[in-house]
Every structure is written in structure tokens, then in C-alpha cells.
C-alpha atoms as a PDB file:
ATOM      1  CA  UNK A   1      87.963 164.146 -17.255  1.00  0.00           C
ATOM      2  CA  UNK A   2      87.820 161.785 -20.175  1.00  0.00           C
ATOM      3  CA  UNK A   3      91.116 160.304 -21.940  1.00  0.00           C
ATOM      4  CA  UNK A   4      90.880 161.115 -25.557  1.00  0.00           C
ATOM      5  CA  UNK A   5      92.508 158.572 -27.534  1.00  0.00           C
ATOM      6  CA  UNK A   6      95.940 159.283 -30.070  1.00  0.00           C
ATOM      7  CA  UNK A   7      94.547 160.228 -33.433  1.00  0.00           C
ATOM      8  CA  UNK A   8      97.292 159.049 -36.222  1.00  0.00           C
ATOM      9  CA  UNK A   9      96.206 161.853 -39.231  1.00  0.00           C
ATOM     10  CA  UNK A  10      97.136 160.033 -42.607  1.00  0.00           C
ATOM     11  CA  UNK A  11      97.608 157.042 -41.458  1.00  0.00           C
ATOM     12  CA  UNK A  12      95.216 154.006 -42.192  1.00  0.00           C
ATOM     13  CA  UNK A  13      94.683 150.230 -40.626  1.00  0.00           C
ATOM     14  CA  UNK A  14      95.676 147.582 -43.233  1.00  0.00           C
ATOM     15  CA  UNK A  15      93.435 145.566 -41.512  1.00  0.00           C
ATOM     16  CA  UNK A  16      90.325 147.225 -40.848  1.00  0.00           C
ATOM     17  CA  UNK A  17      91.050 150.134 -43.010  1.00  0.00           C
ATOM     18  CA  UNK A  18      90.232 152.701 -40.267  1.00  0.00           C
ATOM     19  CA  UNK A  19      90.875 156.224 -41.151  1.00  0.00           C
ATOM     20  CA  UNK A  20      92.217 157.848 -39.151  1.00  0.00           C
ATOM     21  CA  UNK A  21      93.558 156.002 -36.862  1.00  0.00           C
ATOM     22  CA  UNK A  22      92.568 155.931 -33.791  1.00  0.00           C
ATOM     23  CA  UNK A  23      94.529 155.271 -30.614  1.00  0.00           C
ATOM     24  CA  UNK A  24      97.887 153.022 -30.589  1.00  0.00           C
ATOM     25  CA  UNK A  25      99.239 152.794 -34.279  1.00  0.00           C
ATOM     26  CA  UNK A  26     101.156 149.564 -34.839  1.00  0.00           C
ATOM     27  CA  UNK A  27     103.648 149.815 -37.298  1.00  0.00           C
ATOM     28  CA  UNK A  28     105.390 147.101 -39.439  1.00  0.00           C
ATOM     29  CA  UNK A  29     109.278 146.612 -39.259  1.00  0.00           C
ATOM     30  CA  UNK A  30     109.613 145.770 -42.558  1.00  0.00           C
ATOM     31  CA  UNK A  31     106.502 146.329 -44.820  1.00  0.00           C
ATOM     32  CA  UNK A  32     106.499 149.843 -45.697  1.00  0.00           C
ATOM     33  CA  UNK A  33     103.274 151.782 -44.737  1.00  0.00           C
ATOM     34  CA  UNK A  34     101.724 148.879 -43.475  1.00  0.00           C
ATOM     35  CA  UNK A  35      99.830 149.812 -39.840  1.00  0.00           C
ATOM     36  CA  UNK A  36      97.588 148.033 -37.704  1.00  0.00           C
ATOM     37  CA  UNK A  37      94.990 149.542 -35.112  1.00  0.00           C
ATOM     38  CA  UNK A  38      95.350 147.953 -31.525  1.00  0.00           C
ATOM     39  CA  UNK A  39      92.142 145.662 -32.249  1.00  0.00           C
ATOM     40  CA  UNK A  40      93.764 144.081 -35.152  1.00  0.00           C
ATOM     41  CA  UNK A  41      96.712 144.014 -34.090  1.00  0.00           C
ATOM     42  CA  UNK A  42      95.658 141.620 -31.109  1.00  0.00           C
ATOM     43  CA  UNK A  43      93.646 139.924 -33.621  1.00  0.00           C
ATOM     44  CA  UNK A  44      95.103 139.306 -36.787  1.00  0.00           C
ATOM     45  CA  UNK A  45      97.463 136.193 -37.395  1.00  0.00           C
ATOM     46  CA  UNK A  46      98.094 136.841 -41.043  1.00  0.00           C
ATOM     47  CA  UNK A  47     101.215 138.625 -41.148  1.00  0.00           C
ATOM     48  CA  UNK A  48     104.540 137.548 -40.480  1.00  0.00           C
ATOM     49  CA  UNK A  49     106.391 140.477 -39.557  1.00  0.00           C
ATOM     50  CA  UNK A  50     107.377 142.420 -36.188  1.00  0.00           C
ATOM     51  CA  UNK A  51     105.690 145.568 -35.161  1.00  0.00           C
ATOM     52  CA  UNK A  52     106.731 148.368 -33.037  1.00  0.00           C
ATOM     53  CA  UNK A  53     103.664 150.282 -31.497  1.00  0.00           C
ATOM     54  CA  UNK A  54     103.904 154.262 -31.610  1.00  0.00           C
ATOM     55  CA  UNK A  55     101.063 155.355 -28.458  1.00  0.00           C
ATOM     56  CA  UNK A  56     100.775 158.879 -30.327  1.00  0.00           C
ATOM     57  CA  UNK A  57     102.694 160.844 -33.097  1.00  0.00           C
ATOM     58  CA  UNK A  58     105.665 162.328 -32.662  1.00  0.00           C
ATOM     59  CA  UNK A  59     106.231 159.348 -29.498  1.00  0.00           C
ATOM     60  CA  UNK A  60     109.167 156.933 -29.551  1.00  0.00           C
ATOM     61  CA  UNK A  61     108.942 153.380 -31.435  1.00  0.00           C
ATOM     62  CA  UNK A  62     108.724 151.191 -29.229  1.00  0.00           C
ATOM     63  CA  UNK A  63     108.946 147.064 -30.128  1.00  0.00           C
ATOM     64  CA  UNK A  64     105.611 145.100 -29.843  1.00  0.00           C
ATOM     65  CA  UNK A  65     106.692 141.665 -31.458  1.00  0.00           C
ATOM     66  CA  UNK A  66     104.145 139.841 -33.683  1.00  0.00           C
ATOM     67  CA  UNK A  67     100.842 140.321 -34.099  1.00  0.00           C
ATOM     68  CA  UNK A  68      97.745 138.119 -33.968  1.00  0.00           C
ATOM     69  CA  UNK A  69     100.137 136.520 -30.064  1.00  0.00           C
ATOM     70  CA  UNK A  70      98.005 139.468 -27.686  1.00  0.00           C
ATOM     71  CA  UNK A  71      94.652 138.505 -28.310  1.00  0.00           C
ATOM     72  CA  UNK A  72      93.204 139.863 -24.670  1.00  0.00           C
ATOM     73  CA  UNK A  73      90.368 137.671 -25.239  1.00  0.00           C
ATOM     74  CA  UNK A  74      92.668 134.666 -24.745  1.00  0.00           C
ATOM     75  CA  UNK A  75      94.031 135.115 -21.275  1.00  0.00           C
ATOM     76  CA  UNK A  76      92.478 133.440 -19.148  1.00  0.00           C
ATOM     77  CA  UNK A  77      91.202 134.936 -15.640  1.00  0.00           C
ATOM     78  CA  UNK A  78      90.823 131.978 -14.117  1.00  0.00           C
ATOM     79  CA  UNK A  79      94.356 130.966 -14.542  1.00  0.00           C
ATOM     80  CA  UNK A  80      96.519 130.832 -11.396  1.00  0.00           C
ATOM     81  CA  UNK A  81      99.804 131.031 -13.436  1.00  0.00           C
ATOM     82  CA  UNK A  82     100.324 132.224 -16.681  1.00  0.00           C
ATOM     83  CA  UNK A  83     103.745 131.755 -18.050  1.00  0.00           C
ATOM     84  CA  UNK A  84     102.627 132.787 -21.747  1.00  0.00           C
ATOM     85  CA  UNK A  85     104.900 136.218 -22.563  1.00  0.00           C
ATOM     86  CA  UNK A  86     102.291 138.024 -24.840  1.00  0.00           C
ATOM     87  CA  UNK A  87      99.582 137.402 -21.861  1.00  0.00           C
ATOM     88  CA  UNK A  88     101.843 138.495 -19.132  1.00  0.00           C
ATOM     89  CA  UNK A  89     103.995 141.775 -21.076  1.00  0.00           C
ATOM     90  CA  UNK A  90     102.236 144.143 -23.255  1.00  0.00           C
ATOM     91  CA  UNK A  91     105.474 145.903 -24.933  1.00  0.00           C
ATOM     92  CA  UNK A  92     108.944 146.267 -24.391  1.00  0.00           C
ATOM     93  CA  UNK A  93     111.740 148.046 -25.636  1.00  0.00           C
ATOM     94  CA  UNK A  94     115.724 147.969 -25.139  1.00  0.00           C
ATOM     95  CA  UNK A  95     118.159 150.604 -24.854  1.00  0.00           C
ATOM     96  CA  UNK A  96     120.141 149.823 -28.144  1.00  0.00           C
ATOM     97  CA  UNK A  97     120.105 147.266 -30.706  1.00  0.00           C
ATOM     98  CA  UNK A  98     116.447 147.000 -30.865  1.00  0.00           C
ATOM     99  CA  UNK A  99     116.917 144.936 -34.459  1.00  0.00           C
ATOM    100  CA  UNK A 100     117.881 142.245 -32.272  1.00  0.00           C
ATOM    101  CA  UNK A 101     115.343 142.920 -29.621  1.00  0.00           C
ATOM    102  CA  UNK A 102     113.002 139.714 -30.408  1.00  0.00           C
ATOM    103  CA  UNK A 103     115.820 137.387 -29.502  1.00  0.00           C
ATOM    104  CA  UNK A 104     114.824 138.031 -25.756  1.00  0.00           C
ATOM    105  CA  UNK A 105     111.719 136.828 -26.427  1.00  0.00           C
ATOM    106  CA  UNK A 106     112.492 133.678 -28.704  1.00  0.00           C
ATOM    107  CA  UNK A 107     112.548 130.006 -26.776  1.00  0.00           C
ATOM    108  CA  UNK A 108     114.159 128.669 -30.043  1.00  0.00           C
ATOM    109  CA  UNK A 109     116.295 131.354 -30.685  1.00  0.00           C
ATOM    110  CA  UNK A 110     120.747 130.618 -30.064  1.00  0.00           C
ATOM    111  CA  UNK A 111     120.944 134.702 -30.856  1.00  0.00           C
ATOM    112  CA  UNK A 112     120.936 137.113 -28.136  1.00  0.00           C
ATOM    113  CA  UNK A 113     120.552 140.625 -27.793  1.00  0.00           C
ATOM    114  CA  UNK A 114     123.583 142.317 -27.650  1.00  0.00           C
ATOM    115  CA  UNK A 115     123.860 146.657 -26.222  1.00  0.00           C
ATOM    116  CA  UNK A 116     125.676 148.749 -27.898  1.00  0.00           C
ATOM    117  CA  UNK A 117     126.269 151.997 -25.654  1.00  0.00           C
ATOM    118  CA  UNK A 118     127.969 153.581 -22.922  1.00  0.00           C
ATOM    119  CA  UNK A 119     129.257 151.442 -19.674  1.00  0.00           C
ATOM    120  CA  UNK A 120     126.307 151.027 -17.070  1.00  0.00           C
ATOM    121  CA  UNK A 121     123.718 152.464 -19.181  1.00  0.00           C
ATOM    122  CA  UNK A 122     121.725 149.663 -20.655  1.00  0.00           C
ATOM    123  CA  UNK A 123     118.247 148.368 -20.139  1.00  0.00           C
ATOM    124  CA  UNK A 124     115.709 146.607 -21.086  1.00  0.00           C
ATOM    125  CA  UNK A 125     111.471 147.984 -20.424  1.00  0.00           C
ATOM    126  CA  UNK A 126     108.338 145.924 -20.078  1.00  0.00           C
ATOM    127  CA  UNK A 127     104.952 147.315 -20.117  1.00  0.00           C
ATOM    128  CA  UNK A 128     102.953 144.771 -18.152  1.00  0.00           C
ATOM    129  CA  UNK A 129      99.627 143.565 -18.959  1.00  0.00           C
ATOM    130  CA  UNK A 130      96.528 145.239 -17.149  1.00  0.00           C
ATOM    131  CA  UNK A 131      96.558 143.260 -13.460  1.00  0.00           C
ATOM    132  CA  UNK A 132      99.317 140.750 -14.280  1.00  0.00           C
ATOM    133  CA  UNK A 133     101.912 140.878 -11.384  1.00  0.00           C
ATOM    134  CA  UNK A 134     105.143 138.753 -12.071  1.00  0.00           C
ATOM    135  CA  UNK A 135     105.393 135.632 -10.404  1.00  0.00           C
ATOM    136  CA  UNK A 136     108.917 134.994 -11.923  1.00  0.00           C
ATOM    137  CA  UNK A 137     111.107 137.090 -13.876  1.00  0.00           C
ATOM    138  CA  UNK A 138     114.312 135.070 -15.076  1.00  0.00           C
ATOM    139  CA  UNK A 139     117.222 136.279 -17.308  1.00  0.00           C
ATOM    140  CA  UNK A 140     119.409 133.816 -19.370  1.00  0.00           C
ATOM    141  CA  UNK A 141     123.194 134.579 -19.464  1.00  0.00           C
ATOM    142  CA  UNK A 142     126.216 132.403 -21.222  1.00  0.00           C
ATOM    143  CA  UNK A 143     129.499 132.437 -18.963  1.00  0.00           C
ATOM    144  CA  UNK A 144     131.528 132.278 -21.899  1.00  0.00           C
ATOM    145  CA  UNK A 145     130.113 135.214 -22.948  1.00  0.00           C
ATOM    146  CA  UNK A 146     132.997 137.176 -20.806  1.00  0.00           C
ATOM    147  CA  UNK A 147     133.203 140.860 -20.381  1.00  0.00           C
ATOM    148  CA  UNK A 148     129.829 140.748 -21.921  1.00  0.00           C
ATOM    149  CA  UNK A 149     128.013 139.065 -18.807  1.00  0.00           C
ATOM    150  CA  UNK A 150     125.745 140.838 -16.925  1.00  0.00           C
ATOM    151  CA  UNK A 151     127.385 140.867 -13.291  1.00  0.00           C
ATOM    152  CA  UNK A 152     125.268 143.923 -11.623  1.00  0.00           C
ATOM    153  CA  UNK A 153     121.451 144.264 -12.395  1.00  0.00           C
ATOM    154  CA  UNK A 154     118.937 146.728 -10.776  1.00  0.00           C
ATOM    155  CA  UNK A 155     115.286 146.060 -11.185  1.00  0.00           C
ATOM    156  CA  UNK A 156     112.583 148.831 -10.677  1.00  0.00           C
ATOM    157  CA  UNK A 157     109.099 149.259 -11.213  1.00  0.00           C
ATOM    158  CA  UNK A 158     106.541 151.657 -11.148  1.00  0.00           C
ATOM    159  CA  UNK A 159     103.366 153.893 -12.403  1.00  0.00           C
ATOM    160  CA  UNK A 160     105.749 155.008 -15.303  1.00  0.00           C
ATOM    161  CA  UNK A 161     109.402 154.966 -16.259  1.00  0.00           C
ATOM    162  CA  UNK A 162     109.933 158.268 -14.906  1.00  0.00           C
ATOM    163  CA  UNK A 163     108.580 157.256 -11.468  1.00  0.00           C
ATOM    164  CA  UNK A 164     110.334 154.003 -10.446  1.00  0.00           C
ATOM    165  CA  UNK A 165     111.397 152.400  -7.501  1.00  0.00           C
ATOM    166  CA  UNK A 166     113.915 149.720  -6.949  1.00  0.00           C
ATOM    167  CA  UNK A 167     112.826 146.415  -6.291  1.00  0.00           C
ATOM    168  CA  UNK A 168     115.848 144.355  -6.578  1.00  0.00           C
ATOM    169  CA  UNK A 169     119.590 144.396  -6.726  1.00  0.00           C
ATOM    170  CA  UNK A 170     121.078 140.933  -8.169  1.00  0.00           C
ATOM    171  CA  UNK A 171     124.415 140.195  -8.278  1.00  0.00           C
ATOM    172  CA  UNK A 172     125.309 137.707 -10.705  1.00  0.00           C
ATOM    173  CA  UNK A 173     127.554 134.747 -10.480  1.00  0.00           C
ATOM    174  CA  UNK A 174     130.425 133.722 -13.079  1.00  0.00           C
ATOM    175  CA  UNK A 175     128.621 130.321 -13.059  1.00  0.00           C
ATOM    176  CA  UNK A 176     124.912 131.370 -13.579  1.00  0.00           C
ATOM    177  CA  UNK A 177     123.312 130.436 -16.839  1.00  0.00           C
ATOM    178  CA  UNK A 178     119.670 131.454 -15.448  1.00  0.00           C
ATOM    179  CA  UNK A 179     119.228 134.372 -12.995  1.00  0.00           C
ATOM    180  CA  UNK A 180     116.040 135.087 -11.329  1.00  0.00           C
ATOM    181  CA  UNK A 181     115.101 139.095 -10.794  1.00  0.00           C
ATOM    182  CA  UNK A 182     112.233 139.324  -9.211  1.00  0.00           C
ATOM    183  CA  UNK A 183     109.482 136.850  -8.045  1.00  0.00           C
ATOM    184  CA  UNK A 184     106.509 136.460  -6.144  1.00  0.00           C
ATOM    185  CA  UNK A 185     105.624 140.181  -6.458  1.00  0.00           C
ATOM    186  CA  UNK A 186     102.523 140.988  -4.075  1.00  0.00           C
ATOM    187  CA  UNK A 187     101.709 144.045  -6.083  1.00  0.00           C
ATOM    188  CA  UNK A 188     101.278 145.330  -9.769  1.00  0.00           C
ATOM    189  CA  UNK A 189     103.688 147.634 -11.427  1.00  0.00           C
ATOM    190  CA  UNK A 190     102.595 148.418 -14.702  1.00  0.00           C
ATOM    191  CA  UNK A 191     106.197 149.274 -15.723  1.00  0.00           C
ATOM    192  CA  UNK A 192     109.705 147.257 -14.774  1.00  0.00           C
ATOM    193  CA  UNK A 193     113.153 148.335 -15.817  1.00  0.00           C
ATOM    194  CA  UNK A 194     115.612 145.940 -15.804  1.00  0.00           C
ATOM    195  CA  UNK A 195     118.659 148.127 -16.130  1.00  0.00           C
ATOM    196  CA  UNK A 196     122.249 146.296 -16.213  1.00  0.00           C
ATOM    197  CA  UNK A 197     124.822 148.435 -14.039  1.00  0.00           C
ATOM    198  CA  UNK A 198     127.681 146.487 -14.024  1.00  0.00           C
ATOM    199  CA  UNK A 199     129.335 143.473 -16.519  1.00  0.00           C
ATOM    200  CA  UNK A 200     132.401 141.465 -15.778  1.00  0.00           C
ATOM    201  CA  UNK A 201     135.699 142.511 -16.087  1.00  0.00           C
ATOM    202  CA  UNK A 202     134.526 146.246 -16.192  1.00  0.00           C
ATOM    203  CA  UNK A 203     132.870 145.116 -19.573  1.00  0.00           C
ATOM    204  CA  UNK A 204     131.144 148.309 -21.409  1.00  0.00           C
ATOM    205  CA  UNK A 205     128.857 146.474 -23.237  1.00  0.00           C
ATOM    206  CA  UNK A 206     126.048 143.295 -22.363  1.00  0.00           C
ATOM    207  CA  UNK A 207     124.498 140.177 -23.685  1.00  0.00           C
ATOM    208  CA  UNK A 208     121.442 139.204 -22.674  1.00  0.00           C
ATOM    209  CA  UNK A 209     120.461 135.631 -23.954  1.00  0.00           C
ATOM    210  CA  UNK A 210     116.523 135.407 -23.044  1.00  0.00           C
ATOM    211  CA  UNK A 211     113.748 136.847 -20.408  1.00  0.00           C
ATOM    212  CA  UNK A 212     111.540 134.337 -18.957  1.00  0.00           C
ATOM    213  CA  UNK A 213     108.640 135.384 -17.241  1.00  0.00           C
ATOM    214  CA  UNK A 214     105.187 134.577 -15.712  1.00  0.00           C
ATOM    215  CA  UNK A 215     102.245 135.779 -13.822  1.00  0.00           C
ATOM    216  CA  UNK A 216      98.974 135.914 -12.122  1.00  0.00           C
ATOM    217  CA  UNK A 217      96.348 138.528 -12.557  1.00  0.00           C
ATOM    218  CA  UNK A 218      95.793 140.768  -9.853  1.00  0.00           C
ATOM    219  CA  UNK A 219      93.120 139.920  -7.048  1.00  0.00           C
ATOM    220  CA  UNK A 220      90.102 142.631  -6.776  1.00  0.00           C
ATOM    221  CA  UNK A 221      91.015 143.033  -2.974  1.00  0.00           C
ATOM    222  CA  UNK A 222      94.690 142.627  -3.074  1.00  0.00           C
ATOM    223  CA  UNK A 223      95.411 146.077  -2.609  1.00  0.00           C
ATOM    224  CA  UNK A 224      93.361 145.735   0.944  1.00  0.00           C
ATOM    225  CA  UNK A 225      95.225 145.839   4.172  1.00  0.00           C
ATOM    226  CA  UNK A 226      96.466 142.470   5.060  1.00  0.00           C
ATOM    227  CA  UNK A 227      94.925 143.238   8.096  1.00  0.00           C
ATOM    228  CA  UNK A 228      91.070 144.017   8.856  1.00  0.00           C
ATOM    229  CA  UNK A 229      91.030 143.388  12.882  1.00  0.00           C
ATOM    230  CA  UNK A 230      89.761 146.443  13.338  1.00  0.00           C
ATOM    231  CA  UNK A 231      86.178 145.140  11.660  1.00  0.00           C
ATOM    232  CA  UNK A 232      85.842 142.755  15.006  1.00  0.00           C
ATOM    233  CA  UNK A 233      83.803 143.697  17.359  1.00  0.00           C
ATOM    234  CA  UNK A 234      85.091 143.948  20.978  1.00  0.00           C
ATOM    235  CA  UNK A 235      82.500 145.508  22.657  1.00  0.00           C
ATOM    236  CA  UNK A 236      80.132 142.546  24.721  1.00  0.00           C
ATOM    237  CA  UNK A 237      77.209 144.915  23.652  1.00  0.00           C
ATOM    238  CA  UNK A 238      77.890 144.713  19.888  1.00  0.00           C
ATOM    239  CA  UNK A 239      78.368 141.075  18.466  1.00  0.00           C
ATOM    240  CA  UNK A 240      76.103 140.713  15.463  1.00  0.00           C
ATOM    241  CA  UNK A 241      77.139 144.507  13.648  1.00  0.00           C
ATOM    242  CA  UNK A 242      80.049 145.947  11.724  1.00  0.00           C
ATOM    243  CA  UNK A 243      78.398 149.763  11.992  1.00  0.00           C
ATOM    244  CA  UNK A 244      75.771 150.109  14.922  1.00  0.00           C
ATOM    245  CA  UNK A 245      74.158 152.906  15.770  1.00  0.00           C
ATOM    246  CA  UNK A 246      71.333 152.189  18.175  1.00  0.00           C
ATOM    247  CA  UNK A 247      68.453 154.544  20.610  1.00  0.00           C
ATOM    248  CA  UNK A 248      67.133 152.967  22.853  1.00  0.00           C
ATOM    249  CA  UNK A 249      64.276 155.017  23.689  1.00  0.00           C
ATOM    250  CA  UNK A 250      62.203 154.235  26.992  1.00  0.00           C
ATOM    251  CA  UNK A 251      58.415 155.051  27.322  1.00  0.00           C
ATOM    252  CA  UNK A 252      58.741 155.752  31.074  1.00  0.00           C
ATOM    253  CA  UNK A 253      61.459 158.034  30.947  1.00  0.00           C
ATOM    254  CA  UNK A 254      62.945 160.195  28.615  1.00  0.00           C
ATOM    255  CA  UNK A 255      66.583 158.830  29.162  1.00  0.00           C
ATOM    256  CA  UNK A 256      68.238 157.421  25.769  1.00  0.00           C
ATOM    257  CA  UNK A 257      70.967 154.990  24.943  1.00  0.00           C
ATOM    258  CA  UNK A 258      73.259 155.945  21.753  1.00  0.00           C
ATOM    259  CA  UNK A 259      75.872 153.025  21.132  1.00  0.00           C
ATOM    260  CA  UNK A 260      78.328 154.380  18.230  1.00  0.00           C
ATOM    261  CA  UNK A 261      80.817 151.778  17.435  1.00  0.00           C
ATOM    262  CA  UNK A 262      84.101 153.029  14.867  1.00  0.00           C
ATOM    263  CA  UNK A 263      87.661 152.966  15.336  1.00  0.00           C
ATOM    264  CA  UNK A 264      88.340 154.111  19.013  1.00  0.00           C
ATOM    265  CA  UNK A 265      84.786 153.457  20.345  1.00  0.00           C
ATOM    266  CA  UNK A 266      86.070 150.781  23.370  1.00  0.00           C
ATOM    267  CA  UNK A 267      83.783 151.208  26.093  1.00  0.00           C
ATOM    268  CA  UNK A 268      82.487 154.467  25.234  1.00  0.00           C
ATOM    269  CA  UNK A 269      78.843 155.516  25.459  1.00  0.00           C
END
């Protein structure tokens, strides 16, 4: 079955003036009915605005940051680490507040993203990059920031946001300024949720100062079995084959030798 791609009726790319558009529309924050299509968003550093990227109509907004910063042709396979944001997360979003969003994201920024919302009911999304698995996932907090530090934090990841699993449970110190969340993840999870349970002093809501992240792209044979033992040979008559099937046929007699080696073939003929 073939994906058909999002059609966008009445909408048009500013860039490449595409109409319809077709598949992801990019919207801008603050220009009205200016779009991008996924190709120029990725590709075009002209414009100085935030985006939010809308997969099909009628789906939620959900923040994509600046354009021209994604450009897939730019990461780099051969990299062993990349600690670049755009090349590691595709999108993310936040529970509340999503004006204020981009401070997660900002090195230079003082600002912070603050939730607005019910106690133990914030979070904050990341739609990974294609094959990047997190190598570090780090969270800035500011102890003076009182009932508004994060103190419980549940991390989960998954195939979607409606089928996670937990990965981690971190309980925060009153004297931690950067916490780490996850690292040295040995598989890819296309989505994390970082959700914050808990904040100090039974605070309702959070303030999150900065994410820090980075990465390494996925190995074609890291979803093998660690182990591959079973490949070995341990039969004396089979040392040069993975899969042998051999007759032996003799001209004097009409006797034959089959040798089938598989999973539980020890020492049978």
C-alpha cells in the first residue's frame, strides 16, 4: 500500500509557489499566509521568522523553529556524534505556552519556557530525526526558580505518542542546574515525551530553562541480535559453511549421505 502524501487545498509555497501543496505545510508564526513546502522549508535561509508545521489539515500546529537550520543534506552520516539540534530533532511541541517554546532551544537565550496548566500534566514532544538515537538528552533548571523546578520527570519513547513506553524516571535535586534524561540509547524511538510529574513544593506549574541534546545515526545492523553464535559451526563435519546441504552419492552402492545443518542439527544425520 502506498502513503499518499497531505494535500493542503488553497494553500500555496511562498517559496516554490507549489499549488497545492503537497505534503507537510509549514506555516509562519507571524507573517500572515506565508507557507513553506517541506523542501523549502529545509532549504531556504531567507526568512526570519518561526514556523509551526501542520502534517495534514485539520491536524494540530505543531512548532518547527526556523527554517533554512534542517537542511537533511547537511547531516552528516559519517559523523559519530552529532550534537547539532535541527540534525538530531525534527519537531517538537510543548503542552502550553508554545509562544515561548523556542527558548528551549536557544543557547543564548536567559528566557525559559514557562507551563501554564494543571499540576502534573506538562510536557514537552520531540519528533526525532530518521535513524538518530540520542546519545544525551540534558535539561537545564535554575534552583531559584522554586516551586517552579522540575523535581519528578518521566521520559518515554516510542513508534508514536499514543504508544510509548517509559524509559526513565529522574528525580531531580534542589542543587541541579543540568539534569541528564536519557543517554546512550541503543535503539531509535522516533518519538520521546518528556513529561514533568512532579515540581517542588507541590508546585502546579514548571520552568524549563533549555534541552540539550545529541546523537548518532542508527547502524544498518543495530537492530540484529547482539548475539549470532548460533551461525558457528559445531559440527567437525561442517567447518567451511553457514547452510550445507550435501549427497554424497556412491557409484558402488546406492547408499547416500544428507548432512542438513540449522538450528538444532548437533550430530544429526
Amino acid at each position: 500500500m502506498e502513503v499518499v502524501p497531505s494535500c493542503h487545498l488553497n494553500i500555496s509555497c511562498s517559496g516554490c509557489h507549489m499549488f497545492p501543496l503537497i505534503g507537510p505545510r509549514f506555516r509562519c508564526k507571524a507573517c500572515d499566509n506565508f507557507n513553506y513546502c517541506e523542501n523549502c522549508f529545509y532549504t531556504q535561509k531567507n526568512h526570519r521568522h518561526s514556523f509551526s508545521r501542520i502534517f495534514e489539515p485539520g491536524s494540530a500546529a505543531v512548532f518547527a523553529g526556523k527554517p533554512g537550520r534542517f537542511n537533511r543534506q547537511d547531516m552528516a552520516p559519517e559523523a559519530d556524534n552529532i550534537e547539532d539540534w535541527s540534525q538530531c530533532i525534527k519537531s517538537f511541541s510543548v503542552s502550553s505556552r508554545e509562544s515561548c517554546a523556542h527558548h528551549l532551544i536557544d543557547p543564548f537565550s536567559d528566557m525559559y519556557w514557562q507551563s501554564a496548566g494543571s499540576q502534573g500534566k506538562h510536557w514537552i514532544r520531540l519528533e526525532m530525526q530518521p535513524d538518530i538515537m540520542i546519545q544525551s538528552l540534558r535539561m537545564k533548571v535554575d534552583p531559584c526558580d522554586s516551586s517552579y523546578m522540575p523535581s519528578l520527570v518521566v521520559v518515554s519513547g516510542g513508534n508514536s505518542y499514543t504508544a510509548l513506553q517509559e524509559l526513565a524516571t529522574v528525580h531531580v535535586r534542589t542543587t541541579n542546574t543540568i539534569v541528564t534524561l536519557l543517554s546512550d540509547l541503543k535503539k531509535f524511538y522516533p518519538y520521546i515525551e518528556i513529561a514533568i510529574k512532579q515540581c517542588r513544593n507541590g508546585g502546579i506549574d514548571c520552568k524549563i530553562h533549555g534541552l540539550y541534546i545529541s546523537g548518532r545515526r542508527r547502524s544498518p545492523f543495530s537492530d540484529l541480535p547482539s548475539s549470532v553464535s548460533f551461525l558457528a559451526s559445531d559440527c567437525p563435519d561442517i567447518q567451511s559453511y553457514n547452510y550445507v546441504s550435501e549427497v554424497e552419492n556412491s557409484v558402488a552402492t546406492t547408499h547416500s549421505k544428507v548432512l542438513v545443518w540449522g538450528l538444532n542439527d548437533k550430530d544429526q544425520r
